[in-house]
Structure formats: C-alpha cells, structure tokens
N, C-alpha and C. Protein backbone atom coordinates (compact mmCIF):
# COMPACT_ATOMS: atom_id res chain seq x y z
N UNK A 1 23.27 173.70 120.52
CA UNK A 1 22.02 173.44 119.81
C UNK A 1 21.82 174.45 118.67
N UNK A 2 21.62 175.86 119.20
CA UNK A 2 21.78 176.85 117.93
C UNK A 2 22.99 176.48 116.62
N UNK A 3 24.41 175.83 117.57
CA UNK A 3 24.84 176.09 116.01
C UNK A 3 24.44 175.07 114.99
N UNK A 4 24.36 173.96 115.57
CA UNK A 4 23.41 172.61 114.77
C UNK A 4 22.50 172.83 113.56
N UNK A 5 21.87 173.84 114.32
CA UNK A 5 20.68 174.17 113.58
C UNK A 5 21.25 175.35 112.25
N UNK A 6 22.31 176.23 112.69
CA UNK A 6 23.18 176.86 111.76
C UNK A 6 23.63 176.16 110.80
N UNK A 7 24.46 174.90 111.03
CA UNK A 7 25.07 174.28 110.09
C UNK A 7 24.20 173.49 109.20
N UNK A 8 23.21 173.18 110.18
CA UNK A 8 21.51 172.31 108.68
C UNK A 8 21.18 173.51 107.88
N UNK A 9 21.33 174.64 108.27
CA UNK A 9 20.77 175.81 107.21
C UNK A 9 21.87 175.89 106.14
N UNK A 10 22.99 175.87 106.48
CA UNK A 10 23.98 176.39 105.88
C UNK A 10 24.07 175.41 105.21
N UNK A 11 24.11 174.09 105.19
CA UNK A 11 24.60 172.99 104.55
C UNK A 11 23.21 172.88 103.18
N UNK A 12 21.94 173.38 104.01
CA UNK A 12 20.59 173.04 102.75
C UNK A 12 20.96 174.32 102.28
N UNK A 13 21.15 175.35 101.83
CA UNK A 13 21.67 176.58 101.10
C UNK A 13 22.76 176.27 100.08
N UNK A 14 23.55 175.87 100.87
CA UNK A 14 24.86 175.36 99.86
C UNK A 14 23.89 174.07 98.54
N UNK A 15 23.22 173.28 99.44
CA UNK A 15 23.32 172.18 98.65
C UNK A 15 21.37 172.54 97.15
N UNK A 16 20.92 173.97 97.76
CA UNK A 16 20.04 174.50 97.25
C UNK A 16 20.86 175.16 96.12
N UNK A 17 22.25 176.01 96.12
CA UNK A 17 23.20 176.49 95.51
C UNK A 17 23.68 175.71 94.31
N UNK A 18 24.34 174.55 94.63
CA UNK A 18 24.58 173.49 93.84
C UNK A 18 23.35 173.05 92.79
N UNK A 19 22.06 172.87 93.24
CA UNK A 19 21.01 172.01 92.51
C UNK A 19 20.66 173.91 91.35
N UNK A 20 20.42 174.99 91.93
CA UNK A 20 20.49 175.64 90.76
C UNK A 20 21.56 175.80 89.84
N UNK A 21 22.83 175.71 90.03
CA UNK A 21 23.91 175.98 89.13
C UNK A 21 23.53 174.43 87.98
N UNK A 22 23.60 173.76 88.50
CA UNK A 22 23.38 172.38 88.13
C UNK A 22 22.38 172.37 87.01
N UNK A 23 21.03 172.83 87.08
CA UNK A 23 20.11 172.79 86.68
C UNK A 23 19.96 173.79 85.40
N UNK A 24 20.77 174.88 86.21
CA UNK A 24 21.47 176.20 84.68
C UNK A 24 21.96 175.62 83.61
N UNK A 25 22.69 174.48 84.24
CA UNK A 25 24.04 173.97 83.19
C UNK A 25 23.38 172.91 82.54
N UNK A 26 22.23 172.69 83.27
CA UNK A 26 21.93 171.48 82.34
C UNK A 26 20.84 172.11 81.03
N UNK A 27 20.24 173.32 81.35
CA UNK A 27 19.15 173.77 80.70
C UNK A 27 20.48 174.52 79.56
N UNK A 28 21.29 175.14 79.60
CA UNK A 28 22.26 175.56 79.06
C UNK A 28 22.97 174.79 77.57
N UNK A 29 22.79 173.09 78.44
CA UNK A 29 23.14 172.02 77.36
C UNK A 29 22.66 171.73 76.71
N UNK A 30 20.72 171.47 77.10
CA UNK A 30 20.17 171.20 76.22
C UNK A 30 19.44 172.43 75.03
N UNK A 31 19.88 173.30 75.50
CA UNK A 31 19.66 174.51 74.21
C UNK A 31 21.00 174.71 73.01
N UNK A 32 21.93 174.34 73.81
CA UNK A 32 22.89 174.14 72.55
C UNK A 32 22.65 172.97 71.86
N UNK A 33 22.32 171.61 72.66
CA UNK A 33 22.19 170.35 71.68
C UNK A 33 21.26 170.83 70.63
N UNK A 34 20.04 171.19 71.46
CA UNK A 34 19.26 171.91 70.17
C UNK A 34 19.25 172.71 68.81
N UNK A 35 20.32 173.91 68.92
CA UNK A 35 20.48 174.76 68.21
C UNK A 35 22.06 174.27 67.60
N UNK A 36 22.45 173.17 67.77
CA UNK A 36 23.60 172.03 67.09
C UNK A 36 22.88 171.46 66.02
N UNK A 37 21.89 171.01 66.68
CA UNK A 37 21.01 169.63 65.66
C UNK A 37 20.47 170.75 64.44
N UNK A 38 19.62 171.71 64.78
CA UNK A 38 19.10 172.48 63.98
C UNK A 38 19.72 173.34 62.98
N UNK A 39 21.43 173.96 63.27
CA UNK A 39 22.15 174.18 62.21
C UNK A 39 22.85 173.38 61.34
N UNK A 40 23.52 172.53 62.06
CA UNK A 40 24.16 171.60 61.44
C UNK A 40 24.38 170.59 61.99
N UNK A 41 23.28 169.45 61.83
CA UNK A 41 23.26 167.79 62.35
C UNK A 41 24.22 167.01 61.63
N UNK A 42 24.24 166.60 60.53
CA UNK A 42 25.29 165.79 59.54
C UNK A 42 26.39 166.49 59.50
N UNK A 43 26.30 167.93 58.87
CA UNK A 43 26.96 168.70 58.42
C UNK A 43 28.31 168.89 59.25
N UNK A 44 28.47 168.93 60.94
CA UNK A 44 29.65 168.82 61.50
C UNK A 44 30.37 167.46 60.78
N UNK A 45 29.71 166.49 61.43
CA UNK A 45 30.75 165.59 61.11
C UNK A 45 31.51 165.52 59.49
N UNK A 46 30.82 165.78 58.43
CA UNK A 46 31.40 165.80 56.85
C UNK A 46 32.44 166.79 57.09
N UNK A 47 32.11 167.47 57.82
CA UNK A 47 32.81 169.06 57.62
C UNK A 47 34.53 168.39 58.30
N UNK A 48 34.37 168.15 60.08
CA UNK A 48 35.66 167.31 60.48
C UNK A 48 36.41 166.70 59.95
N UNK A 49 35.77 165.27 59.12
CA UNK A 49 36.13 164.36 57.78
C UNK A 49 37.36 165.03 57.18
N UNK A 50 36.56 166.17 56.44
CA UNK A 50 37.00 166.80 55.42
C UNK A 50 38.12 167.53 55.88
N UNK A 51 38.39 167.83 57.27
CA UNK A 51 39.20 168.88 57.37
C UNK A 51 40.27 167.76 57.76
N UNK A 52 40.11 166.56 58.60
CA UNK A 52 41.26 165.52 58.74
C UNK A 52 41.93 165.38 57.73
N UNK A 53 41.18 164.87 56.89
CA UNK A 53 41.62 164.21 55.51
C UNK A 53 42.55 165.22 54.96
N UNK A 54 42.11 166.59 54.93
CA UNK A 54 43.04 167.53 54.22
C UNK A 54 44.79 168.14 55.29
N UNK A 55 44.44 167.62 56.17
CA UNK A 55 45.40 168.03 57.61
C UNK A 55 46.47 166.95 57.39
N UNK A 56 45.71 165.41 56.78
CA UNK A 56 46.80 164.24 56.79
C UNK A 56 47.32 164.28 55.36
C-alpha cells in the first residue's frame, strides 16, 4: 500500500517536472517569435532570397 502511494507521488512530480520545462519552452518561444517579428519581420526572408540567389 505505502509503495502505491510512492509511485502516485513520484509519477505526479515527474509529470509536475515535465508541465514546467514545457511551459519554459513554450514562454521561451514566444519571446523569440516576438523579438523576430520586431527586428526583422520581412527583412529575414529578402535577406535568405538574396543570399540563395547569390550561392546559385
């Protein structure tokens, strides 16, 4: 019975573990999408274009 109750702890910890890493990575993404859009929104893609075109 005790270990039962070990392994529901251990298993909601792990899966408490997971939902913050998760939640890092997602807050992580949306500050780069942000600070993407805000330096250079158009500007990547012309820039790629330009560098294909000169590569081919």
């Amino acid at each position: 019975m005790a270990s039962k109750t070990l392994t529901s702890i251990n298993i909601l910890t792990k899966f408490q573990h997971i939902l913050n890493v998760a939640s890092r990575l997602h807050q992580d993404l949306k500050e780069n999408m942000a600070s993407k859009t805000l330096t250079s929104g158009a500007g990547t893609g012309e820039g790629t274009g330009d560098g294909l075109v000169v590569s081919s």
